[in-house]
C-alpha atoms as a PDB file:
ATOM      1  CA  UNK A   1       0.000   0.000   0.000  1.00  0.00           C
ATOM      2  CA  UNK A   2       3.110   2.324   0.888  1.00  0.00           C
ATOM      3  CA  UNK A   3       4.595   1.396  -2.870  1.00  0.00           C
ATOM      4  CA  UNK A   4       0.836   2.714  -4.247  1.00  0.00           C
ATOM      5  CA  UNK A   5       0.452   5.518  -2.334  1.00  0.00           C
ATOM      6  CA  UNK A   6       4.326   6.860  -3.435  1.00  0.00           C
ATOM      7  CA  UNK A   7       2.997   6.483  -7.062  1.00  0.00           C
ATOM      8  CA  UNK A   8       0.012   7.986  -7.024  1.00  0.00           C
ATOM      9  CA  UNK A   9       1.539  11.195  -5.329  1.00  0.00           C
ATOM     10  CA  UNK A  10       4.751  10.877  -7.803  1.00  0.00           C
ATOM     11  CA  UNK A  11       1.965  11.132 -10.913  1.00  0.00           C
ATOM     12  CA  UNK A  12      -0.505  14.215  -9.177  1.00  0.00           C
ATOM     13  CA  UNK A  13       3.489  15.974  -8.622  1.00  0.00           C
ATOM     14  CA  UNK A  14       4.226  15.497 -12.279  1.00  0.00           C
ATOM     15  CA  UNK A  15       0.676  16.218 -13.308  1.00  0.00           C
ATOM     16  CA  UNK A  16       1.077  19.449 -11.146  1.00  0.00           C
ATOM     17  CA  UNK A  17       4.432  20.287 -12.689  1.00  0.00           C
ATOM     18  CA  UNK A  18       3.437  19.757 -16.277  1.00  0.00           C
ATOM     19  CA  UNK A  19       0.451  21.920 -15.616  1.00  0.00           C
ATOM     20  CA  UNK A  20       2.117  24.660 -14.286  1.00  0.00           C
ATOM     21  CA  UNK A  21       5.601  24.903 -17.009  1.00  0.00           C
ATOM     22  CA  UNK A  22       4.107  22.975 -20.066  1.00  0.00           C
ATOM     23  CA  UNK A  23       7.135  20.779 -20.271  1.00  0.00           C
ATOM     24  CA  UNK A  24       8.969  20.565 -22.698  1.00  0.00           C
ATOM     25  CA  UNK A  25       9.175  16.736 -22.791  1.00  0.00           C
ATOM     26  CA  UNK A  26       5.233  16.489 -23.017  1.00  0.00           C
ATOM     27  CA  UNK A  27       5.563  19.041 -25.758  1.00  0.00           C
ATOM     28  CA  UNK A  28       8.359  17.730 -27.424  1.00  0.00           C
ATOM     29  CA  UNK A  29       7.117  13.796 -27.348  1.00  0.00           C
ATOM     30  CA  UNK A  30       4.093  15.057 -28.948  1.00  0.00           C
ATOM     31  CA  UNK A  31       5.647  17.295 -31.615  1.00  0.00           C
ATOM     32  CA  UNK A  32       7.979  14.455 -32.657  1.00  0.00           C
ATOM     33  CA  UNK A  33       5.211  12.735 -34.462  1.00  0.00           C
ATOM     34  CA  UNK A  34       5.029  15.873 -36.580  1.00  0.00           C
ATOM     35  CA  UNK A  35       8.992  16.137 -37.168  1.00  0.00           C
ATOM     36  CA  UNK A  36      10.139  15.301 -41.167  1.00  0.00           C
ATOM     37  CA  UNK A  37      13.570  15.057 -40.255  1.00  0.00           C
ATOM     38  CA  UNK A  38      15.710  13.987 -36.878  1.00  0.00           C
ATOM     39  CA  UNK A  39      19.265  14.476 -37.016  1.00  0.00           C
ATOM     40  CA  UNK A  40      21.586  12.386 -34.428  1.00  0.00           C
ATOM     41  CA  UNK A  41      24.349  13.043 -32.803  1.00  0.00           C
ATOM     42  CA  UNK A  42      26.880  10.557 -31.518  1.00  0.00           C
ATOM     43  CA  UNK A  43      28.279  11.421 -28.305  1.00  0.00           C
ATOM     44  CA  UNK A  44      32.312  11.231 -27.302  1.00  0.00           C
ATOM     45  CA  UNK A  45      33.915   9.062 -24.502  1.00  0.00           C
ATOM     46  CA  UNK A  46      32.219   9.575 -20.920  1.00  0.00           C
ATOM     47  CA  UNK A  47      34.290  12.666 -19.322  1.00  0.00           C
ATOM     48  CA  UNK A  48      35.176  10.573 -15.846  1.00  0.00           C
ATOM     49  CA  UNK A  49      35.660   6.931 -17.013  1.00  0.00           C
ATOM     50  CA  UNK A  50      37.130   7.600 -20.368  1.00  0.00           C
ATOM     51  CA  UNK A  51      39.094  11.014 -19.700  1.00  0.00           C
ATOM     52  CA  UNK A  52      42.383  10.052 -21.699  1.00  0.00           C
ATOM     53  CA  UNK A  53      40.160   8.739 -25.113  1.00  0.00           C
ATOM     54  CA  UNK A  54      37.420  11.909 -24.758  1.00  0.00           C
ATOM     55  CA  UNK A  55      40.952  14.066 -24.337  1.00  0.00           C
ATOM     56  CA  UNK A  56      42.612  12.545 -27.396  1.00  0.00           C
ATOM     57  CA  UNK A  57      39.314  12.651 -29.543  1.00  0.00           C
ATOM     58  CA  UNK A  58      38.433  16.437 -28.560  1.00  0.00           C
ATOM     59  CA  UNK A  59      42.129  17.304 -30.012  1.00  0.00           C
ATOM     60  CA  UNK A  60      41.883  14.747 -32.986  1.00  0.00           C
ATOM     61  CA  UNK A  61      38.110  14.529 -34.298  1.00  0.00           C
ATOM     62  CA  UNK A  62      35.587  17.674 -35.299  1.00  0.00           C
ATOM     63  CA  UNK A  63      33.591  18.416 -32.187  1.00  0.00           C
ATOM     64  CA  UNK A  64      30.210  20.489 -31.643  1.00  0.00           C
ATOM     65  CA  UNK A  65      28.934  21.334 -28.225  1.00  0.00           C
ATOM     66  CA  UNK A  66      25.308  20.683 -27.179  1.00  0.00           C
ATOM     67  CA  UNK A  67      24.193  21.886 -23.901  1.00  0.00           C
ATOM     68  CA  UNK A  68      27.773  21.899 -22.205  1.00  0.00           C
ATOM     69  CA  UNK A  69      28.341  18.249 -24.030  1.00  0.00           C
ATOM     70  CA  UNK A  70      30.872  17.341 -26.459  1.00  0.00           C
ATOM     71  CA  UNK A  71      29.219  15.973 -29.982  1.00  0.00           C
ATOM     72  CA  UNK A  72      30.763  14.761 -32.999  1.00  0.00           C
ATOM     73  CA  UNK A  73      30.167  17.249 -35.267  1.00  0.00           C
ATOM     74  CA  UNK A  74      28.903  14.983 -38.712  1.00  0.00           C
ATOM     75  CA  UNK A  75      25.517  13.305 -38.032  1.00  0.00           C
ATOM     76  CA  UNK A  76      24.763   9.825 -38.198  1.00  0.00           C
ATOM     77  CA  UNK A  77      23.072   8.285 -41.397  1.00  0.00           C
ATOM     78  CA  UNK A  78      20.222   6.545 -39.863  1.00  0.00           C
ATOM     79  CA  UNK A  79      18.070   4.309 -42.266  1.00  0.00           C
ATOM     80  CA  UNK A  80      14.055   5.710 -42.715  1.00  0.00           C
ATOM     81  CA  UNK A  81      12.646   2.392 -40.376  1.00  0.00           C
ATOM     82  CA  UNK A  82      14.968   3.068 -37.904  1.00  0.00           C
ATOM     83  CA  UNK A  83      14.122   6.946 -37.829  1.00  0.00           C
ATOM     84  CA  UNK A  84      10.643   5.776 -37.432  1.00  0.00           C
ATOM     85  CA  UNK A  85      11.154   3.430 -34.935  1.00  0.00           C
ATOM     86  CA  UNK A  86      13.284   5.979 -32.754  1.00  0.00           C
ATOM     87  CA  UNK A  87      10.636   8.826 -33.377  1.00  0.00           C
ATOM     88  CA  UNK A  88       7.765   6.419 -31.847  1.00  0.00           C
ATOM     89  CA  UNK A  89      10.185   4.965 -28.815  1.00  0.00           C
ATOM     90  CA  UNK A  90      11.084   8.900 -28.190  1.00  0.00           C
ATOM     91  CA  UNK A  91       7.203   9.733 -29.292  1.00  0.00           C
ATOM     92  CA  UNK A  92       5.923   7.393 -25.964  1.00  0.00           C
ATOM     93  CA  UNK A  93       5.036   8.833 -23.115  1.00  0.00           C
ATOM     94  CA  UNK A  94       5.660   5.777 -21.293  1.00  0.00           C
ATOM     95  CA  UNK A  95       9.268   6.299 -22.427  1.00  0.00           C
ATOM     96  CA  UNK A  96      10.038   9.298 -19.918  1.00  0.00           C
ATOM     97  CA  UNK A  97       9.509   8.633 -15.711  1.00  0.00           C
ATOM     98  CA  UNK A  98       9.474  11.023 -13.166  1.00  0.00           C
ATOM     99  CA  UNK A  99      13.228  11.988 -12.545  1.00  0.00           C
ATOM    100  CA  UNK A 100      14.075   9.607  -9.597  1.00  0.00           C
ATOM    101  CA  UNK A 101      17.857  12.207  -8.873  1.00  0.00           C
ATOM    102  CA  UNK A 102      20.930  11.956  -9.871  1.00  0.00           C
ATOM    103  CA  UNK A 103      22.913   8.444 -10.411  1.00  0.00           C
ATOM    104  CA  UNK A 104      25.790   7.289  -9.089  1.00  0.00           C
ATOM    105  CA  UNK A 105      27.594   6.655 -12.345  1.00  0.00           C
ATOM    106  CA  UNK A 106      29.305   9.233 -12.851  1.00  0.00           C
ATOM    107  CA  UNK A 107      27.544  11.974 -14.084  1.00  0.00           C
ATOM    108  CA  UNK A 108      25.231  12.410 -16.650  1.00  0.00           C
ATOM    109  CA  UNK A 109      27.151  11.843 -19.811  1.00  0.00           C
ATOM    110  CA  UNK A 110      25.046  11.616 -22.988  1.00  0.00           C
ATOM    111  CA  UNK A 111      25.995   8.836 -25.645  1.00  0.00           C
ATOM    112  CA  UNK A 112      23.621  10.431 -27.990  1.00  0.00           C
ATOM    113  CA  UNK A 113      21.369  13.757 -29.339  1.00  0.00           C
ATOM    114  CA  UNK A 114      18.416  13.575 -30.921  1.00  0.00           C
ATOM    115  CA  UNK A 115      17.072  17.216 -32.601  1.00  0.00           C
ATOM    116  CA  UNK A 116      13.440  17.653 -34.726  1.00  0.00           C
ATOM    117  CA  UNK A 117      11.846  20.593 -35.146  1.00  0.00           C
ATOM    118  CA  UNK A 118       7.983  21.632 -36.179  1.00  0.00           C
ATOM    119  CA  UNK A 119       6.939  24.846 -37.761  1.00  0.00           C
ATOM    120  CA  UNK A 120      10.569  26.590 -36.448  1.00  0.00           C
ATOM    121  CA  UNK A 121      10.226  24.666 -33.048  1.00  0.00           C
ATOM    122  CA  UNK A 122      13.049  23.292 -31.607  1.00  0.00           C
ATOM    123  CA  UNK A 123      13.574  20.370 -29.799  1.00  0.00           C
ATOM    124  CA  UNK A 124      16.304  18.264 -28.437  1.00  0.00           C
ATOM    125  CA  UNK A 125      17.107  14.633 -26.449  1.00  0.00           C
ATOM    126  CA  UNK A 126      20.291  14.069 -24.429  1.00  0.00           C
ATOM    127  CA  UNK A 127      20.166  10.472 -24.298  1.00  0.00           C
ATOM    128  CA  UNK A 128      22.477   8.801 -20.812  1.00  0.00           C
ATOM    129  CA  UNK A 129      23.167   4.722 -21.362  1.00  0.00           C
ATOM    130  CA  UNK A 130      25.057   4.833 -18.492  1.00  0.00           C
ATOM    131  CA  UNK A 131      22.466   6.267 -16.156  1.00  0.00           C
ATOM    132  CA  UNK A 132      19.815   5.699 -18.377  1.00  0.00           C
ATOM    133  CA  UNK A 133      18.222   9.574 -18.507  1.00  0.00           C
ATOM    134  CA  UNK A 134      17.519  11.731 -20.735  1.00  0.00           C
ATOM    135  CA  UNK A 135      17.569  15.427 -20.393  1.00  0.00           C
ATOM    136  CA  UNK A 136      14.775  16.755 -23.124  1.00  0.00           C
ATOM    137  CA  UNK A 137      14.671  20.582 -24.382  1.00  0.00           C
ATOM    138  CA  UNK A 138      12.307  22.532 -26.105  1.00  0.00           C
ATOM    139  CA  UNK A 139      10.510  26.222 -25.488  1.00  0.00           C
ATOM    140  CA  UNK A 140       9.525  25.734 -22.402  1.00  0.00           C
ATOM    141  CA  UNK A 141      13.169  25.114 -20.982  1.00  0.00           C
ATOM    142  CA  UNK A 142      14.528  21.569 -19.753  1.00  0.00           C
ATOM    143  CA  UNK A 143      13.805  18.648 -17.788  1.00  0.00           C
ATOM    144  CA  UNK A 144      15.307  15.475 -16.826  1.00  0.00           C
ATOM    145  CA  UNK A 145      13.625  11.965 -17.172  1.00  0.00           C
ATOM    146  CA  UNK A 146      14.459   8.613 -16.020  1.00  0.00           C
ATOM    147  CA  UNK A 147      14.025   5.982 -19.173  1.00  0.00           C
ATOM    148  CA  UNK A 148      12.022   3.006 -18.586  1.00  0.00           C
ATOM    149  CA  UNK A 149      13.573   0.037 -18.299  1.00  0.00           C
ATOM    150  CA  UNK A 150      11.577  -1.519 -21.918  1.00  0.00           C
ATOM    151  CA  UNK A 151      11.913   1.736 -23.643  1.00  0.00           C
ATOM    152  CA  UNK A 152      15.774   2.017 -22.377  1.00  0.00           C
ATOM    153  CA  UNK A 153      16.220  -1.661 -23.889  1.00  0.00           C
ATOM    154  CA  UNK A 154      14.636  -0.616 -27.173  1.00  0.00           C
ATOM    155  CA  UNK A 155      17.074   2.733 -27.300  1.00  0.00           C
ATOM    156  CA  UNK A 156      19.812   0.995 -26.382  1.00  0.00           C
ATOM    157  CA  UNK A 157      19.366  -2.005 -29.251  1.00  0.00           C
ATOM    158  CA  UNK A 158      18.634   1.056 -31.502  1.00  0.00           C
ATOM    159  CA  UNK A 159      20.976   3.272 -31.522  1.00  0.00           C
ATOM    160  CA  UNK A 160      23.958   1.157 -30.267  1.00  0.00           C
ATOM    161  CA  UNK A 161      24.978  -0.025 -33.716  1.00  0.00           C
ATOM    162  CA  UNK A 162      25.066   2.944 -34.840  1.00  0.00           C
ATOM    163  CA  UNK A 163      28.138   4.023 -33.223  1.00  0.00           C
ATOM    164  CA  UNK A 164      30.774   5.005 -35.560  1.00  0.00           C
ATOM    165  CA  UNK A 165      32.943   7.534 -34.348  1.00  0.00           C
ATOM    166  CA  UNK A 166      34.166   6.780 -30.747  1.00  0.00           C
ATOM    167  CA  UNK A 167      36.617   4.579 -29.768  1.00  0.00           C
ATOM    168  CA  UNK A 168      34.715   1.156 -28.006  1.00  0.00           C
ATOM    169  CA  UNK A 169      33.000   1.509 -24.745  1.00  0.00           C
ATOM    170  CA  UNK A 170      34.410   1.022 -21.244  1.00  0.00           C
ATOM    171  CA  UNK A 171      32.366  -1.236 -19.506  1.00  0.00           C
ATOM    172  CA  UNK A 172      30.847   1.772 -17.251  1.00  0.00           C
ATOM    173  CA  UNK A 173      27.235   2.275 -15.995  1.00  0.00           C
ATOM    174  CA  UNK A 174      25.295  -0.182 -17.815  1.00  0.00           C
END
């Protein structure tokens, strides 16, 4: 009964919260549907457990920086069903939890970045393997989600062969 009652005032919280700001995660999960294009960025080595191959790739590979993050700067080439498949994993609702704090893996380190936009609104993913969060931006500022655990699976099968630029993984986080 303790577990119920912690869930049911987690949800009238969030409920509160989007109510009041309009997040941009509710927005932006919605909008998504409506995006023609996403473009993804690859993330570089995690900046605590990979310091010396994020150091040597920041002074060797072209870099962009997203919300204080380093990026590889070319985009991945994504094929159309697997753009479709990411746009309805990042278009679920049930995709995005109530922000249970910060992990202890760490830091938040995102291993990818997802942008769409709709009629000149933009929106943007951080996606975290290793602490399995994202961090979602749009007009109405950011917040920061916990993944569920399916939906993390189903990102992590995604988008994982897809990495082209960074050296291979520590074994950190996951």
């Amino acid at each position: 009964m303790k577990r119920r009652g912690s869930l049911i005032l987690t949800g009238l919280v969030t409920g509160l919260w989007l109510t009041v700001t309009g997040c941009s995660a509710r927005t932006g999960y919605k909008a998504i549907e409506k995006a023609e294009k996403l473009t993804v960025f690859e993330g570089l080595p995690h900046q605590f457990y990979e310091r010396k191959a994020l150091d040597e790739e920041l002074k060797t590979k072209e870099t962009l920086q997203l919300h204080g993050f380093p990026f590889y700067r070319r985009p991945l080439e994504m094929s159309e069903k697997d753009v479709g498949k990411l746009k309805a994993l990042l278009g679920d609702s049930g995709t995005y939890h109530t922000y249970s704090g910060e992990k202890k893996c760490g830091g938040f380190h995102p291993d990818y970045a997802v942008d769409w936009s709709v009629k000149d609104v933009a929106y943007r993913c951080l996606i975290c393997f290793g602490c399995r969060e994202v961090k979602v931006y749009g007009p109405e500022g950011e917040q920061s989600f916990d993944i569920d655990r399916s939906a993390f699976a189903n990102l992590e099968a995604l988008l994982r062969p897809y990495q082209k630029n960074r050296p291979p993984r520590e074994n950190y986080g996951a």
